[in-house]
PDB file of N, CA and C in Angstrom:
ATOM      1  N   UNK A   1       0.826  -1.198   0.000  1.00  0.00           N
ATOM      2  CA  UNK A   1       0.000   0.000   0.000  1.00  0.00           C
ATOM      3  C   UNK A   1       0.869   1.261   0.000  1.00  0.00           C
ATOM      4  N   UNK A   2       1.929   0.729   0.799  1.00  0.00           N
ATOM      5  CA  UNK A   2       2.813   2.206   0.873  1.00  0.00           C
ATOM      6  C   UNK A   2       3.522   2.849  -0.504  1.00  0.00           C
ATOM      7  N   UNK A   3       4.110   2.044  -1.163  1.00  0.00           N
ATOM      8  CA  UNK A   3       4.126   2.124  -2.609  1.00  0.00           C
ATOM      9  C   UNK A   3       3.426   2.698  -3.993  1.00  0.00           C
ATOM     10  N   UNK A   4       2.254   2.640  -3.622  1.00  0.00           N
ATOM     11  CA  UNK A   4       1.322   3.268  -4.407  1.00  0.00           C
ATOM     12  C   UNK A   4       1.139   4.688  -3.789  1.00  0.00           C
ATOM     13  N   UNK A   5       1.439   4.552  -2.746  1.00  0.00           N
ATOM     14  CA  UNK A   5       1.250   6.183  -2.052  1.00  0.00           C
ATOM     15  C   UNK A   5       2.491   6.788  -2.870  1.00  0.00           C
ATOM     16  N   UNK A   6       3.518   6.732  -2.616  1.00  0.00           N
ATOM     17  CA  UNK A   6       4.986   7.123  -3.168  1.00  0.00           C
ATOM     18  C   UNK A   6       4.796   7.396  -4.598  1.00  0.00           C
ATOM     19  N   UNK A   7       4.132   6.165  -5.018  1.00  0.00           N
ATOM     20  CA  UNK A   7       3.990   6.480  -7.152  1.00  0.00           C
ATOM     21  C   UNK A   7       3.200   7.307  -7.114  1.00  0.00           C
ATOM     22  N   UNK A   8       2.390   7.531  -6.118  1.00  0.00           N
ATOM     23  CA  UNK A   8       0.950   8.386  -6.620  1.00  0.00           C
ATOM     24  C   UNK A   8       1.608   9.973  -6.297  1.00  0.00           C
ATOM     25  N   UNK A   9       2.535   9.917  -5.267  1.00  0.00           N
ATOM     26  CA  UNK A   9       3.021  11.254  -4.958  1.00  0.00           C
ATOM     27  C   UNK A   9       4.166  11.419  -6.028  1.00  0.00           C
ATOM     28  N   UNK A  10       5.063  10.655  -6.460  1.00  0.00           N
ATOM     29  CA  UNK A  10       6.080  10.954  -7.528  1.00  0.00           C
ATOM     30  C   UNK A  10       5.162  11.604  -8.834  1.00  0.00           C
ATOM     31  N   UNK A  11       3.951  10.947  -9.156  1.00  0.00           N
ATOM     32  CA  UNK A  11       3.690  11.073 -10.014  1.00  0.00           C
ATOM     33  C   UNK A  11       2.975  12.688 -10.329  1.00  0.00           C
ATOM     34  N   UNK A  12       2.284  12.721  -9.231  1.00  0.00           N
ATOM     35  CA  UNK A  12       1.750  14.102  -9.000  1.00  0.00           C
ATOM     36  C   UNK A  12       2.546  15.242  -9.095  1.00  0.00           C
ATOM     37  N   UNK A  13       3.707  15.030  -8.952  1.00  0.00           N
ATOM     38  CA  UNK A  13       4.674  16.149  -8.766  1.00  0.00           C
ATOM     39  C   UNK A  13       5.207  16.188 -10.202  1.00  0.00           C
ATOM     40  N   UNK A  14       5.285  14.797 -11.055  1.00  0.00           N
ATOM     41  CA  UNK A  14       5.813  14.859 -12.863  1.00  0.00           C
ATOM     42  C   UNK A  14       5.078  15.465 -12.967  1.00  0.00           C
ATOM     43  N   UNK A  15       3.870  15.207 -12.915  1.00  0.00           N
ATOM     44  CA  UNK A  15       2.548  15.985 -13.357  1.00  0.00           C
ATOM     45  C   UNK A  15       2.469  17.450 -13.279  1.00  0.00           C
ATOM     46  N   UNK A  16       3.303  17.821 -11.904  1.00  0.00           N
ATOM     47  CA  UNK A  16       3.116  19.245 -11.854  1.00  0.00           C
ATOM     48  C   UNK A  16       4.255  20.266 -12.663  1.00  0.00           C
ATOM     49  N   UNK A  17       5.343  19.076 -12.658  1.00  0.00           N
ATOM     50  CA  UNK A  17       6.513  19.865 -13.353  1.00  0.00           C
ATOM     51  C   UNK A  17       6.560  19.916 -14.679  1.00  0.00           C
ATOM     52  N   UNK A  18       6.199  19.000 -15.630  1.00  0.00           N
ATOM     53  CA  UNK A  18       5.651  18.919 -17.076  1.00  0.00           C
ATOM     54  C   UNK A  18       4.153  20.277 -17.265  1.00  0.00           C
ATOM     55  N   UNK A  19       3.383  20.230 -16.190  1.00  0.00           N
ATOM     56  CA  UNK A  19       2.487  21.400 -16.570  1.00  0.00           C
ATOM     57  C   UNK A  19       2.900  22.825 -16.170  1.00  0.00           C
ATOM     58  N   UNK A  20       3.794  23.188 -15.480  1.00  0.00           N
ATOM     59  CA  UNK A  20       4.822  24.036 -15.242  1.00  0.00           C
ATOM     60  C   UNK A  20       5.589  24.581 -16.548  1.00  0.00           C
ATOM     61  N   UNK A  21       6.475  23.397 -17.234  1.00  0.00           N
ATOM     62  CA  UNK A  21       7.159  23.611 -18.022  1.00  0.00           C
ATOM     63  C   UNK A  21       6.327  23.863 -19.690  1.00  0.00           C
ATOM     64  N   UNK A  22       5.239  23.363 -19.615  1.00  0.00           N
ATOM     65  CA  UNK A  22       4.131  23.836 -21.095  1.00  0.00           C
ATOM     66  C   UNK A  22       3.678  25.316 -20.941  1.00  0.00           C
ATOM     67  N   UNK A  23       3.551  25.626 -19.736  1.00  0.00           N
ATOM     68  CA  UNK A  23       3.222  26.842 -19.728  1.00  0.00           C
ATOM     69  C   UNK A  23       4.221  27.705 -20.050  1.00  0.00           C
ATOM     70  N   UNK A  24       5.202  27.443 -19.239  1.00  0.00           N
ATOM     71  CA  UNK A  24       6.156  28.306 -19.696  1.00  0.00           C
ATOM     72  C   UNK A  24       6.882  28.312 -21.238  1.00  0.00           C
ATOM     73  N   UNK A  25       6.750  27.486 -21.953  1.00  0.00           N
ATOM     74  CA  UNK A  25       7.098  27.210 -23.515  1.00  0.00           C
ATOM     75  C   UNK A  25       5.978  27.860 -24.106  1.00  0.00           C
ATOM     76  N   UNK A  26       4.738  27.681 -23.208  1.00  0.00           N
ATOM     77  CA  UNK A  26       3.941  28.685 -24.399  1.00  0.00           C
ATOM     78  C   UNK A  26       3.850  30.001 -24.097  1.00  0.00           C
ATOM     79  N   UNK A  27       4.028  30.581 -22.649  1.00  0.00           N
ATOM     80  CA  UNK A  27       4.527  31.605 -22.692  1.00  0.00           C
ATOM     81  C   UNK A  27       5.536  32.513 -23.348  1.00  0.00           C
ATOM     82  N   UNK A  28       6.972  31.789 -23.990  1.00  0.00           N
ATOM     83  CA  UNK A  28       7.543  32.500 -24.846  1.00  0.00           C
ATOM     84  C   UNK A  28       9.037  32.093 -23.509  1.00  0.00           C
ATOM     85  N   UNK A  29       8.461  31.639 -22.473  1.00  0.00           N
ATOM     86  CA  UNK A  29       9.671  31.978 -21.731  1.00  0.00           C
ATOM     87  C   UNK A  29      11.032  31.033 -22.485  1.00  0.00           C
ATOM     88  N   UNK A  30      12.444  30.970 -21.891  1.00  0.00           N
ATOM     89  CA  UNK A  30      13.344  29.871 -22.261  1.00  0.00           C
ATOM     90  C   UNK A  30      13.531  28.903 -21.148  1.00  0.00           C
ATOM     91  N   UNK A  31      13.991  27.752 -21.810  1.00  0.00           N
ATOM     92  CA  UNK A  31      14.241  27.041 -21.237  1.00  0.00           C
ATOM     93  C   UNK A  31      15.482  27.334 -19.918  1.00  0.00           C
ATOM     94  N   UNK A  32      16.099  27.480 -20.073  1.00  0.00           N
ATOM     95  CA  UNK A  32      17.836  27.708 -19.663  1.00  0.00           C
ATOM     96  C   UNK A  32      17.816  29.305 -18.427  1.00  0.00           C
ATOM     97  N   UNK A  33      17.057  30.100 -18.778  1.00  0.00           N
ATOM     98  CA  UNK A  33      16.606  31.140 -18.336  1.00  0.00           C
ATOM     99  C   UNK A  33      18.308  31.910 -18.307  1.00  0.00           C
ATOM    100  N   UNK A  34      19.149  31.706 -18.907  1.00  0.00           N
ATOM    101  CA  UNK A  34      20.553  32.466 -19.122  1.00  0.00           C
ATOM    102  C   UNK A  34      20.658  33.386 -20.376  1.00  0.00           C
ATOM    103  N   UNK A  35      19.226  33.783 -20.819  1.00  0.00           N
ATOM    104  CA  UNK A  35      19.771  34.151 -22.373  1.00  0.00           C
ATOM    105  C   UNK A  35      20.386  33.255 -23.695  1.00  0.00           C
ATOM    106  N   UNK A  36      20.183  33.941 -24.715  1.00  0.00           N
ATOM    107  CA  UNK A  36      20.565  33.188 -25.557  1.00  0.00           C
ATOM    108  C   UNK A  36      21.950  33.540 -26.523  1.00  0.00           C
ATOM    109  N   UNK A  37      22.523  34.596 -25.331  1.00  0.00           N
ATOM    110  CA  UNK A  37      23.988  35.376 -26.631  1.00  0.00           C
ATOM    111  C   UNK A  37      24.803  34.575 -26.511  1.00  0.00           C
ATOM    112  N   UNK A  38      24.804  32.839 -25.585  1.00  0.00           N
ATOM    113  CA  UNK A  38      25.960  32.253 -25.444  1.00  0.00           C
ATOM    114  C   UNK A  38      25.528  30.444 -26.350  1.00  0.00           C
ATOM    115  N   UNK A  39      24.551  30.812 -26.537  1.00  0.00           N
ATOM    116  CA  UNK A  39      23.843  29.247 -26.651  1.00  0.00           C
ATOM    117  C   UNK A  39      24.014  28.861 -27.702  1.00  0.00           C
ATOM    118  N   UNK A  40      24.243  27.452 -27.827  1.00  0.00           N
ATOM    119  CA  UNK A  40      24.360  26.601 -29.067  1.00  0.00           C
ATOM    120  C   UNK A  40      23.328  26.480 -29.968  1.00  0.00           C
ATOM    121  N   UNK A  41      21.938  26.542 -29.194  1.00  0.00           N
ATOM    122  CA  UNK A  41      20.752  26.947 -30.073  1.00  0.00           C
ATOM    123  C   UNK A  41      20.066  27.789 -30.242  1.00  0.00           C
ATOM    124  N   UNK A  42      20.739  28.952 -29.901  1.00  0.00           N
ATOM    125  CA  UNK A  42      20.211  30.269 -29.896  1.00  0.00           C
ATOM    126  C   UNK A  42      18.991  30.567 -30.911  1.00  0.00           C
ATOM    127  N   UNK A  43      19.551  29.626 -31.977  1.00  0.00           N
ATOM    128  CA  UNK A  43      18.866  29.735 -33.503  1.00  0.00           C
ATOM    129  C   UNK A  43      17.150  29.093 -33.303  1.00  0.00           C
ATOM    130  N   UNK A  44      17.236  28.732 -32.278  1.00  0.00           N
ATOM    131  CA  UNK A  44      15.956  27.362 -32.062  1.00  0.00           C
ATOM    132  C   UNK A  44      14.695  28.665 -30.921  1.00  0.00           C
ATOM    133  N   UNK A  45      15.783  29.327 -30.361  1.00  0.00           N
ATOM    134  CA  UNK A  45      14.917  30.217 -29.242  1.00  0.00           C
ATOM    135  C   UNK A  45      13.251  30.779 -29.951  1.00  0.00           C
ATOM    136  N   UNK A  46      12.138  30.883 -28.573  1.00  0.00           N
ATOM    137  CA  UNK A  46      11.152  31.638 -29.869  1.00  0.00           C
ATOM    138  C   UNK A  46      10.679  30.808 -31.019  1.00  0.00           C
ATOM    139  N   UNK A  47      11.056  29.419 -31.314  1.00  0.00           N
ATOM    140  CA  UNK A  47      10.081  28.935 -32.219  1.00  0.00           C
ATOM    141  C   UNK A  47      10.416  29.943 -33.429  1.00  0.00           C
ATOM    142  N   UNK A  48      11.424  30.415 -33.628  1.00  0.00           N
ATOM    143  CA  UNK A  48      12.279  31.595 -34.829  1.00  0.00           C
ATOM    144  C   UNK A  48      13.449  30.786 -35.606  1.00  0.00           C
ATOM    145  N   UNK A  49      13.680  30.262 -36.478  1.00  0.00           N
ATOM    146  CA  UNK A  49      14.533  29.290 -36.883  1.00  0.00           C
ATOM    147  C   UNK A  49      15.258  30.350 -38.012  1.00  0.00           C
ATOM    148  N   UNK A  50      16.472  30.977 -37.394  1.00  0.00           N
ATOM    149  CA  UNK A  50      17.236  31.669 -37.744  1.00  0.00           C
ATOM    150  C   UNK A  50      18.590  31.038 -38.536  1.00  0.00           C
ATOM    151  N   UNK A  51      19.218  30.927 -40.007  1.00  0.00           N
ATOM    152  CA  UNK A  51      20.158  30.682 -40.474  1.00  0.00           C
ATOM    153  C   UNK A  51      21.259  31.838 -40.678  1.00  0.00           C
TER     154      UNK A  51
END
């Protein structure tokens, strides 16, 4: 029984950090929250696919 308590609480918390992190992608925010003047995918930032 105790086990299912633990998955049910691990799981709740994926749950909360995956709906955390959609919001913030559709917000516009970044991932990395450092800016992007140093990043390898700078080009990817914004859903803007810069060559």
């Amino acid at each position: 029984m105790t086990d299912f308590i633990v998955i049910g609480i691990i799981g709740i918390l994926m749950a909360l950090i995956i709906r955390k992190r959609v919001k913030a992608c559709k917000s516009g925010e970044s991932g990395c929250g450092c800016g992007c003047s140093n990043c390898s995918s700078a080009r990817y930032c914004s859903g803007e696919h810069k060559q």
